[in-house]
C-alpha atoms as a PDB file:
ATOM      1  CA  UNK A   1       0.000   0.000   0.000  1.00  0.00           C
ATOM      2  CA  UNK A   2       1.188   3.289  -0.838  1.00  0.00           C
ATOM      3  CA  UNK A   3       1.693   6.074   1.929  1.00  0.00           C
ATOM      4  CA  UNK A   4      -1.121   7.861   3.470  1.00  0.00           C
ATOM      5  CA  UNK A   5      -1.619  11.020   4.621  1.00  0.00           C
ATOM      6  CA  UNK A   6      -3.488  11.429   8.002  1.00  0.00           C
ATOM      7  CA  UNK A   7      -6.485  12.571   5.783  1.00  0.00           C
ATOM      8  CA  UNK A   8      -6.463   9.980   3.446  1.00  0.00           C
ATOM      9  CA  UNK A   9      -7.009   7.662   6.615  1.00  0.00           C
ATOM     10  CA  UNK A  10      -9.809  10.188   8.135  1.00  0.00           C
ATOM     11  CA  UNK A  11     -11.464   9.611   5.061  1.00  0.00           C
ATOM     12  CA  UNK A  12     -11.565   5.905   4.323  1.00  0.00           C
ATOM     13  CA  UNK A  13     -12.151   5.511   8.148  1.00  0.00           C
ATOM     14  CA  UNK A  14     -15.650   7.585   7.286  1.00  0.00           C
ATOM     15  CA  UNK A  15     -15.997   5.244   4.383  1.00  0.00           C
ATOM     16  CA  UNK A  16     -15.353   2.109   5.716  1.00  0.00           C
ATOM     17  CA  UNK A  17     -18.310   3.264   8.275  1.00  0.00           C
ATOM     18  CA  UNK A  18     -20.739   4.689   6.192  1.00  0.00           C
ATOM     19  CA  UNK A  19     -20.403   1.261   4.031  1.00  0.00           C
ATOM     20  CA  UNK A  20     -20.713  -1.103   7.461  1.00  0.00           C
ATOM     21  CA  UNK A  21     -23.749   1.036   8.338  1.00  0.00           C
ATOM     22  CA  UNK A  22     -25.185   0.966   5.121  1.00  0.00           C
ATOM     23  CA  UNK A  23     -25.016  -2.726   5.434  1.00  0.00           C
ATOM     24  CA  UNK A  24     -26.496  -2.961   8.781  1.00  0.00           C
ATOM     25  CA  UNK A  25     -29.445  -1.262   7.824  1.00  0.00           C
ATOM     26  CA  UNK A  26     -30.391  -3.073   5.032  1.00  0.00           C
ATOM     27  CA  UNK A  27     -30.061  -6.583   6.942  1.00  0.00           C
ATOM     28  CA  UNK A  28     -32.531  -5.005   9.412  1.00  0.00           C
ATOM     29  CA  UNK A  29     -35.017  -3.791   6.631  1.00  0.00           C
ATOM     30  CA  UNK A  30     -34.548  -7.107   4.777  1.00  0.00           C
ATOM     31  CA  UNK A  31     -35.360  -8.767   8.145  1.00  0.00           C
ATOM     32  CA  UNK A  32     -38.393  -6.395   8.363  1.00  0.00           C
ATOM     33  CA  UNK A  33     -39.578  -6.701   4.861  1.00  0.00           C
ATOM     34  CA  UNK A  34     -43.134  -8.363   4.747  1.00  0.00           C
ATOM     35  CA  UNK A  35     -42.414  -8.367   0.516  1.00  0.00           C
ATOM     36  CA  UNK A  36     -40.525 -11.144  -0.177  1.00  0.00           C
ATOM     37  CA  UNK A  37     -38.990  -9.063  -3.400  1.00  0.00           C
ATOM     38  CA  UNK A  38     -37.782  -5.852  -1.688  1.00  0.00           C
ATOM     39  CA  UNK A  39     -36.578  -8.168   1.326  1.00  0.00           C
ATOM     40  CA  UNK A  40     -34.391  -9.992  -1.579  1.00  0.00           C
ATOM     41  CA  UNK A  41     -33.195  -6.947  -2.875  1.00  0.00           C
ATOM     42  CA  UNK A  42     -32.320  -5.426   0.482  1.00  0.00           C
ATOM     43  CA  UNK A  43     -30.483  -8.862   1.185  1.00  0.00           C
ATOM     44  CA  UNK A  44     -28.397  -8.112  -2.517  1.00  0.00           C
ATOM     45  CA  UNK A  45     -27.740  -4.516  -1.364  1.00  0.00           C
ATOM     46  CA  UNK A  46     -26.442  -5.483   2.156  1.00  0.00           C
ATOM     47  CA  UNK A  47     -24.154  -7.689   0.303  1.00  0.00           C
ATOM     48  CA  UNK A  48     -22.807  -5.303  -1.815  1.00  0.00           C
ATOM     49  CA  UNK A  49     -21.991  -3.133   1.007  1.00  0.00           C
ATOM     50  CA  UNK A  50     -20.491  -5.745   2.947  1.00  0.00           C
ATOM     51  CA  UNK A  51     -18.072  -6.622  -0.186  1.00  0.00           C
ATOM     52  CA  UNK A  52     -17.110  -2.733  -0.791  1.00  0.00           C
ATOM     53  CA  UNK A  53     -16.176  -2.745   3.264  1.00  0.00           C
ATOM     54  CA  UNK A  54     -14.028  -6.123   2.993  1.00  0.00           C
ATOM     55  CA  UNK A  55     -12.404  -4.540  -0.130  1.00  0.00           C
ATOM     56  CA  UNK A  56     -11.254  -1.300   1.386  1.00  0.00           C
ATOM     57  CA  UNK A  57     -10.438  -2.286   4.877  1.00  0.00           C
ATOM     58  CA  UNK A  58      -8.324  -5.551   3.118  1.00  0.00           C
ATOM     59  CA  UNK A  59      -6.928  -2.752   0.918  1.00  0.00           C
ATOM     60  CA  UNK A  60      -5.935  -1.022   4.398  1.00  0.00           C
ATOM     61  CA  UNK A  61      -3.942  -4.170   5.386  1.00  0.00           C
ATOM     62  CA  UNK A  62      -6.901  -5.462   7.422  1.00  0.00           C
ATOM     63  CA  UNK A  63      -7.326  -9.237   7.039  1.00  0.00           C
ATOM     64  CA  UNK A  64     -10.979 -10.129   6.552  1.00  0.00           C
END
């Protein structure tokens, strides 16, 4: 990994949160869901979230 500044890490830090809340909340609305459909869909989305925060923080040296 190349060297970052302090605000390179402020920033992914917000990002790598953001993207783990992200993917919270749509577990708990695709747990909530009484569609079948939009509770898929929210299942997909959490997913997506969940890969995006496994790329960056194994892109910070993180293992996951």
């Amino acid at each position: 990994m190349t060297n970052l500044t302090a605000k390179d890490l402020d920033v992914l830090t917000h990002v790598l949160t953001a993207e783990e809340m992200a993917c919270k909340k749509a577990r708990i609305y695709a747990n909530t869901l009484t569609d079948a459909a939009l509770a898929q869909e929210m299942e997909t989305i959490a997913g997506a979230h969940a890969e995006r925060f496994n790329a960056l923080y194994t892109l910070l040296g993180g293992k996951s």
